[in-house]
Protein backbone atom coordinates (compact mmCIF):
# COMPACT_ATOMS: atom_id res chain seq x y z
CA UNK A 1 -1.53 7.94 67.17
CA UNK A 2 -4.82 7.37 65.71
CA UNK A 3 -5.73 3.86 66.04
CA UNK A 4 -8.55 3.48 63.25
CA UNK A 5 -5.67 3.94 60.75
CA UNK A 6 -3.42 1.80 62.32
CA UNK A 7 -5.72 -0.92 62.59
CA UNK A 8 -6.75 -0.39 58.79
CA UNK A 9 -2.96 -0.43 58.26
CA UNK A 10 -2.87 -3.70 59.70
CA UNK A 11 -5.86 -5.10 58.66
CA UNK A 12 -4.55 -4.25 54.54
CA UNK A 13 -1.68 -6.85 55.34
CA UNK A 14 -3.43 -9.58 56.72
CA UNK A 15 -4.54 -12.32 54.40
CA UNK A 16 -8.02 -12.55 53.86
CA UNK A 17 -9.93 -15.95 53.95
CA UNK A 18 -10.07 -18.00 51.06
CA UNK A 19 -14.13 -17.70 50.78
CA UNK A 20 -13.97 -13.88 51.66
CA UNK A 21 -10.82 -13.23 48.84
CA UNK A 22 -13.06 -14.92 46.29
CA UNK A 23 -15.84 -12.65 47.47
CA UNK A 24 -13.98 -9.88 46.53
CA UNK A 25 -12.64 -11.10 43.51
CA UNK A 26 -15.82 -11.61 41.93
CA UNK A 27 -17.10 -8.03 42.89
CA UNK A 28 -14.03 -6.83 41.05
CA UNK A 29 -14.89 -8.42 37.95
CA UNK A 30 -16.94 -8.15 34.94
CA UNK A 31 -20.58 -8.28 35.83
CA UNK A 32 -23.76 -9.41 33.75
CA UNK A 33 -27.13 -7.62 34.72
CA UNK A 34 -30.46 -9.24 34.29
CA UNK A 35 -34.06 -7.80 34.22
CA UNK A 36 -37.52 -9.79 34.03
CA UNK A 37 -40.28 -8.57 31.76
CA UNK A 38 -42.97 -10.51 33.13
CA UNK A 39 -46.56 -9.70 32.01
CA UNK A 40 -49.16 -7.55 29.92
CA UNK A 41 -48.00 -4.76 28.64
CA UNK A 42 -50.22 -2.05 29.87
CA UNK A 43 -50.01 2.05 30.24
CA UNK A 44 -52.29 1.30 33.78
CA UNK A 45 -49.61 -1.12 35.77
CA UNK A 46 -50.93 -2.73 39.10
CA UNK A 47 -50.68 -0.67 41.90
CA UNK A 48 -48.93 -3.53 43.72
CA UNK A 49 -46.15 -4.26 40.73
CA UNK A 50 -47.35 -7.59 39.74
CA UNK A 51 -47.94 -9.01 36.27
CA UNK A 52 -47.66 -6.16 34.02
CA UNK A 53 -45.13 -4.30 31.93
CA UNK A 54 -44.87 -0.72 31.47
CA UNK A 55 -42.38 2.07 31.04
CA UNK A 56 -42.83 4.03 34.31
CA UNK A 57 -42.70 0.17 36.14
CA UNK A 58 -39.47 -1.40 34.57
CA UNK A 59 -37.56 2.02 33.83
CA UNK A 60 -36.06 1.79 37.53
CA UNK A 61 -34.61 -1.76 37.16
CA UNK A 62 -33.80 -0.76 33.33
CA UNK A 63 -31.86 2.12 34.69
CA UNK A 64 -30.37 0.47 37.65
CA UNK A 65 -28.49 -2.65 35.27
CA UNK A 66 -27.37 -0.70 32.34
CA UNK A 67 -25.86 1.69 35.74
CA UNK A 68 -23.52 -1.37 37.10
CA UNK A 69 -19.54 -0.83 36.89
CA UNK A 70 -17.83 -3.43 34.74
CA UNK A 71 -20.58 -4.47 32.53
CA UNK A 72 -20.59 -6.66 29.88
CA UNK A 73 -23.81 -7.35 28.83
CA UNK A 74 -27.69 -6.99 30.13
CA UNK A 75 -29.78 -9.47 29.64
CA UNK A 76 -33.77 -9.34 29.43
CA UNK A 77 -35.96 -11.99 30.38
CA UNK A 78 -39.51 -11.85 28.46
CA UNK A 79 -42.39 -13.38 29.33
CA UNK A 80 -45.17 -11.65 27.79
CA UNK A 81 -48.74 -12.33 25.72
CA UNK A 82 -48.03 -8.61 24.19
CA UNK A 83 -50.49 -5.31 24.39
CA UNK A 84 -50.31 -1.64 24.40
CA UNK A 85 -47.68 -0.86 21.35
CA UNK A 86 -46.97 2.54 23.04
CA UNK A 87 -45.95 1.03 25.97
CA UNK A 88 -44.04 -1.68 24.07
CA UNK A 89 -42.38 0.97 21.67
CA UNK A 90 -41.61 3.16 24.93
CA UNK A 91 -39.88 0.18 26.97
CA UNK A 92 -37.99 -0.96 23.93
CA UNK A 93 -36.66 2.87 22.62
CA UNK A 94 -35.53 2.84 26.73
CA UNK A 95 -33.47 -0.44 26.24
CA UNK A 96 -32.18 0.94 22.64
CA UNK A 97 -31.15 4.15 24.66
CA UNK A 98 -29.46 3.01 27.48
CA UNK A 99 -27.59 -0.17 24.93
CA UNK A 100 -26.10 2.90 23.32
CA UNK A 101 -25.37 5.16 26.07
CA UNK A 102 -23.41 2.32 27.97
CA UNK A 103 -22.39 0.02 25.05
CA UNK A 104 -22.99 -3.00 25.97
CA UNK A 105 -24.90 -5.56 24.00
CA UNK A 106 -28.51 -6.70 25.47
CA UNK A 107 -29.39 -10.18 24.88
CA UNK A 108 -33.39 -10.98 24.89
CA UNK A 109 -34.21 -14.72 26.59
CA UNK A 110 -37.67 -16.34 25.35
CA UNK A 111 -39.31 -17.21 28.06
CA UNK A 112 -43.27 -19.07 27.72
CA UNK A 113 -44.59 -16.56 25.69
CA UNK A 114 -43.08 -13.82 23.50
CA UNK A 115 -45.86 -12.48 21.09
CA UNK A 116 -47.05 -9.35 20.12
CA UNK A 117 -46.06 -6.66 22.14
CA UNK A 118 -43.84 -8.93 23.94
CA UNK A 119 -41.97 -9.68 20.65
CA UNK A 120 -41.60 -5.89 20.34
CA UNK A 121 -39.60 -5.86 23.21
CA UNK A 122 -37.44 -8.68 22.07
CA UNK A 123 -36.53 -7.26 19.11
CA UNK A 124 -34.80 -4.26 21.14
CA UNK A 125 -31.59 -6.48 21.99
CA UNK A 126 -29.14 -7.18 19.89
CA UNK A 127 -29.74 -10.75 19.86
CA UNK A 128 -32.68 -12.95 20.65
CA UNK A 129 -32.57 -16.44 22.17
CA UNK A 130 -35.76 -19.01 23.15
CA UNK A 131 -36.11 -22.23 24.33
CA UNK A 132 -37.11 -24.89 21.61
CA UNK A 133 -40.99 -24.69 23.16
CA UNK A 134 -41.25 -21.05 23.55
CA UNK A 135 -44.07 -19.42 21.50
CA UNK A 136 -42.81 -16.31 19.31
CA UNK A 137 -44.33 -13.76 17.28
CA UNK A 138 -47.65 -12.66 16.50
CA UNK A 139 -46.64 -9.56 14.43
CA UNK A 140 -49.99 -8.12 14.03
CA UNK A 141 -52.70 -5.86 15.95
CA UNK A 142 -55.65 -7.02 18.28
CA UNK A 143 -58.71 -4.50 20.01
CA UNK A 144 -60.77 -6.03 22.18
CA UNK A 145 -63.63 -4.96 24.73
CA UNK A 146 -66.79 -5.60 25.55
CA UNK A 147 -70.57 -4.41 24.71
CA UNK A 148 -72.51 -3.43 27.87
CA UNK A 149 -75.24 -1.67 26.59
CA UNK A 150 -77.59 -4.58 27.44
CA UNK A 151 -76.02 -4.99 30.46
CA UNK A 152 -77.13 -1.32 31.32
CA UNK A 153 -81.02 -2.47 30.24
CA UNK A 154 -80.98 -5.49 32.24
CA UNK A 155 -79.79 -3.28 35.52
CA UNK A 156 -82.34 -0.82 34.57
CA UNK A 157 -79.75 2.02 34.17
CA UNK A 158 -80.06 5.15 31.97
CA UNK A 159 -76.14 6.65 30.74
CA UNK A 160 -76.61 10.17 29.81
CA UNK A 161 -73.42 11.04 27.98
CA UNK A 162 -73.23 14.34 26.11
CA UNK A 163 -70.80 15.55 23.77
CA UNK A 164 -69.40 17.95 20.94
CA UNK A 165 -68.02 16.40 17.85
CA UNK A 166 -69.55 13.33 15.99
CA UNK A 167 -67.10 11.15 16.93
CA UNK A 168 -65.94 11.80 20.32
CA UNK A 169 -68.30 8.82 21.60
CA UNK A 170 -66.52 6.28 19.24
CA UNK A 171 -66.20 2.59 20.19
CA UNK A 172 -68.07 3.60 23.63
CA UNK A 173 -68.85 0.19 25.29
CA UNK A 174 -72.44 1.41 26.50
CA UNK A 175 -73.29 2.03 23.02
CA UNK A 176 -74.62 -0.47 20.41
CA UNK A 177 -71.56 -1.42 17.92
CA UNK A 178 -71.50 0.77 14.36
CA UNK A 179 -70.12 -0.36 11.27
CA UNK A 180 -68.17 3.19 10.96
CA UNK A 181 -66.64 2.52 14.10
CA UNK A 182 -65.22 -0.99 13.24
CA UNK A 183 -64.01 0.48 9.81
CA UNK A 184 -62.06 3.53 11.69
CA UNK A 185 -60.66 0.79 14.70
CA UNK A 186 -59.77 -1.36 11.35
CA UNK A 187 -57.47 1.68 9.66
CA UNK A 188 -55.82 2.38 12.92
CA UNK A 189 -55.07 -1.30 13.25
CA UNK A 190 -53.59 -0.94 10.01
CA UNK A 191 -51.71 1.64 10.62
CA UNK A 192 -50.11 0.33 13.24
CA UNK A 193 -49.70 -3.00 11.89
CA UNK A 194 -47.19 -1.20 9.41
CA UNK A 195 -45.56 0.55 12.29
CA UNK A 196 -44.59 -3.22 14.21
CA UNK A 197 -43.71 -4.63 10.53
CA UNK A 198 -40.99 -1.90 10.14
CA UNK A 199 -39.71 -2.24 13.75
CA UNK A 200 -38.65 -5.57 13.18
CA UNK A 201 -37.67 -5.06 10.11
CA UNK A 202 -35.32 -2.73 10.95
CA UNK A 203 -34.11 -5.01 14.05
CA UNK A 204 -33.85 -8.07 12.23
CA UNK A 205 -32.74 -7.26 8.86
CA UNK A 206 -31.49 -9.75 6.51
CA UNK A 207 -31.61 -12.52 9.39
CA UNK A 208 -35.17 -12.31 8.38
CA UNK A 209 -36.76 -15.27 6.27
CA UNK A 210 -38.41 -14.49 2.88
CA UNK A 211 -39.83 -17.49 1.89
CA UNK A 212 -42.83 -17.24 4.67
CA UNK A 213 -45.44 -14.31 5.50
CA UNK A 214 -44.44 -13.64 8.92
CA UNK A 215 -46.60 -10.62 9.42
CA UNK A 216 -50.08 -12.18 9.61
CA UNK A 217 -50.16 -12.81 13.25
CA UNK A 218 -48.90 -15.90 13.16
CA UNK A 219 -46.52 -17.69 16.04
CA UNK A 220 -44.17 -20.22 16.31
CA UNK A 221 -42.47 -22.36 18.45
CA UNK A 222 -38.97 -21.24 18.92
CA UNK A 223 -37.57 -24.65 16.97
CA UNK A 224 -39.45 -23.56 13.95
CA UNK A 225 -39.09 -19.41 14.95
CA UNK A 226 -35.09 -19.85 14.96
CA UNK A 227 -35.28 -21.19 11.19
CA UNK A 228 -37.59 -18.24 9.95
CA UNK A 229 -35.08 -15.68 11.54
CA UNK A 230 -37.33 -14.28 14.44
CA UNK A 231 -34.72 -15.65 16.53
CA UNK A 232 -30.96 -15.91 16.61
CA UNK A 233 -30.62 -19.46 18.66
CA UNK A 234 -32.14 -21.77 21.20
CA UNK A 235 -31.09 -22.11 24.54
CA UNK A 236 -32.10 -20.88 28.10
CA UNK A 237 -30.54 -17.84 30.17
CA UNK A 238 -28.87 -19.79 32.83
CA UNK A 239 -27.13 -21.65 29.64
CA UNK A 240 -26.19 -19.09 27.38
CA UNK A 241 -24.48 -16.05 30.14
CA UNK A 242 -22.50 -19.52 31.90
CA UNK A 243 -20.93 -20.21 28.42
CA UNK A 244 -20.28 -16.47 26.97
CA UNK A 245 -19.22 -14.99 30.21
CA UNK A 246 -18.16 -18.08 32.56
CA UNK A 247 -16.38 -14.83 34.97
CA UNK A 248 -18.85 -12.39 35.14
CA UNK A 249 -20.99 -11.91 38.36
CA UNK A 250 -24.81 -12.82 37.32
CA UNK A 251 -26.87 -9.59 39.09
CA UNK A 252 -30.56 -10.27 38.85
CA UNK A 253 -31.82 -6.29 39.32
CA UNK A 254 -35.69 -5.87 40.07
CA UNK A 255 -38.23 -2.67 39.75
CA UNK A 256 -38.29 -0.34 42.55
CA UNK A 257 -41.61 -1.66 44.41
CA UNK A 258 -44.79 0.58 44.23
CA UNK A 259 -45.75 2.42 47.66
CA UNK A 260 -48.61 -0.05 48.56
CA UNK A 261 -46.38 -2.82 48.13
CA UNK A 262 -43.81 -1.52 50.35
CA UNK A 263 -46.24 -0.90 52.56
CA UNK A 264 -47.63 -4.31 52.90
CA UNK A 265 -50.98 -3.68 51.33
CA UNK A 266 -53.67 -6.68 50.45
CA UNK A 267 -56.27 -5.86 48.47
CA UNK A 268 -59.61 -6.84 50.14
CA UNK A 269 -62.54 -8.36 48.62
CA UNK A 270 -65.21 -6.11 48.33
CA UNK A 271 -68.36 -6.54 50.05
CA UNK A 272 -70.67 -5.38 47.25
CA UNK A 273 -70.18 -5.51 43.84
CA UNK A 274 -69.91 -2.12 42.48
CA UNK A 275 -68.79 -0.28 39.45
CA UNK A 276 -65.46 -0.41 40.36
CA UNK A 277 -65.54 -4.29 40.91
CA UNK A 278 -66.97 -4.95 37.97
CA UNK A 279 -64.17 -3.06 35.77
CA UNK A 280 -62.12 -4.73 37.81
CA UNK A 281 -63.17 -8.27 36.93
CA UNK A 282 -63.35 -6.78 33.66
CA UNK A 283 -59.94 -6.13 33.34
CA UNK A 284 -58.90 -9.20 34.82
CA UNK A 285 -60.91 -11.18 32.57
CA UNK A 286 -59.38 -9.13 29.38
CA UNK A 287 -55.41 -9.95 30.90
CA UNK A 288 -56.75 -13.70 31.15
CA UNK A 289 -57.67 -13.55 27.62
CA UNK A 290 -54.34 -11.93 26.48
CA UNK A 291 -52.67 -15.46 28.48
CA UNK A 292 -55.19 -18.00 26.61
CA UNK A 293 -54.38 -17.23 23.02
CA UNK A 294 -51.48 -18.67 23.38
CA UNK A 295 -52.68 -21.73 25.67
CA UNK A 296 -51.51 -20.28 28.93
């Protein structure tokens, strides 16, 4: 007699504890996935996963919550001052993908912020919600940088750069700013200006309001963004899934951590400031910027 089975045998007919039946109850019924987009949108994420959006960073946890059994919806959590539109358009054709492959509707929840880039990504779900105070839009395109050719003078540094082709050195930051350069960065913003503006157009549709421009970079609070059609409704996540799926098992599903995170690294402060600090800071100071239009 083999006494594994027999004690599985025995172990089917017993009745299970109230608090351990419900357990599996609830793992036996419809489930809700949710993912956080939480940052700038950048094609160079942190090494240690923190405060930026990218494809090759969320595509795990995308994958992983459009992959649960019994799924009803997905939800996405944005919280996001915008940036690169490749990376934007990338994420957002993944959520479109995966909608379609698995379908299931994906509902977009407004968090602080939800401009730019980040209102790229909203537009990917079939339906967009944000609190009354959330700030939405800013359908438009920004460059930014900075000059350091003085800096170079001032340090006492000579850049030797060399190349073939008249423009292959264009909108260098060691170099003094030219007027041909600012017209060329001008047509590409253009260009992709047109590129956002038919995205959401295309996502939104008729919900869309006429009587406004909403394509000059303008935001809105989500009171006033909910009127113009930007948004379908106000409310908050927690809200919203309780109401429209009162059965479903809420599974909050999180990006794969990057090696150095798993591995418990801390970045150190360095003990010099080199060239590498100094893009850094750089950087830093640029993400900070991206967070202040909008008062945060």
């Amino acid at each position: 007699m083999n006494l594994g089975n027999a004690t599985d045998r025995l172990t089917s007919r017993l009745p299970l504890p109230p608090a351990l039946a419900g357990k599996v109850q609830r793992e036996r019924g419809p489930v809700v996935a949710t993912v956080r987009l939480h940052g700038v949108i950048t094609p160079t994420p942190s090494p240690l996963g923190r405060g930026t959006i990218s494809l090759s960073g969320i595509d795990s946890a995308l994958t992983r919550a459009f992959d649960h059994e019994r799924l009803q919806a997905v939800a996405v959590a944005i919280n996001s001052p915008g940036g690169s539109p490749t990376q934007s358009a990338l994420v957002a054709d993944r959520i479109r993908g995966l909608a379609k492959d698995k379908r299931v509707p994906v509902l977009a929840f407004c968090e602080d912020v939800v401009a730019s880039g980040g209102y790229w990504l909203a537009c990917a779900a079939d339906e967009i919600i944000a609190h009354a105070t959330s700030l939405v839009g800013s359908i438009g395109v920004i460059s930014q940088g900075f000059g350091l050719h003085n800096l170079l003078e001032r340090w006492g540094v000579e850049r030797r750069l060399y190349t073939t082709g008249q423009n292959k050195a264009r909108l260098d930051p060691f170099l003094p700013e030219s007027d041909e350069d600012v017209a060329w960065l001008h047509g590409m913003q253009t260009e992709l200006h047109q590129m956002f503006v038919d995205w959401v157009r295309s996502r939104r549709g008729d919900k869309l309001c006429d009587g406004e421009d909403l394509f000059t970079g303008e935001v809105w609070t989500g009171a006033r963004a909910v009127e113009l059609g930007l948004i379908d409704g106000l409310g908050t996540q927690r809200g919203v899934l309780s109401q429209r799926y009162p059965d479903a098992e809420i599974v909050a599903v999180e990006p794969r951590k990057p090696l150095l995170a798993r591995l418990g690294f801390r970045p150190a402060a360095a003990a010099s400031p080199g060239p590498d600090t100094v893009f850094a800071a750089l950087e830093a100071l640029e993400q900070r910027a991206a967070w202040s239009r909008f008062g945060l």
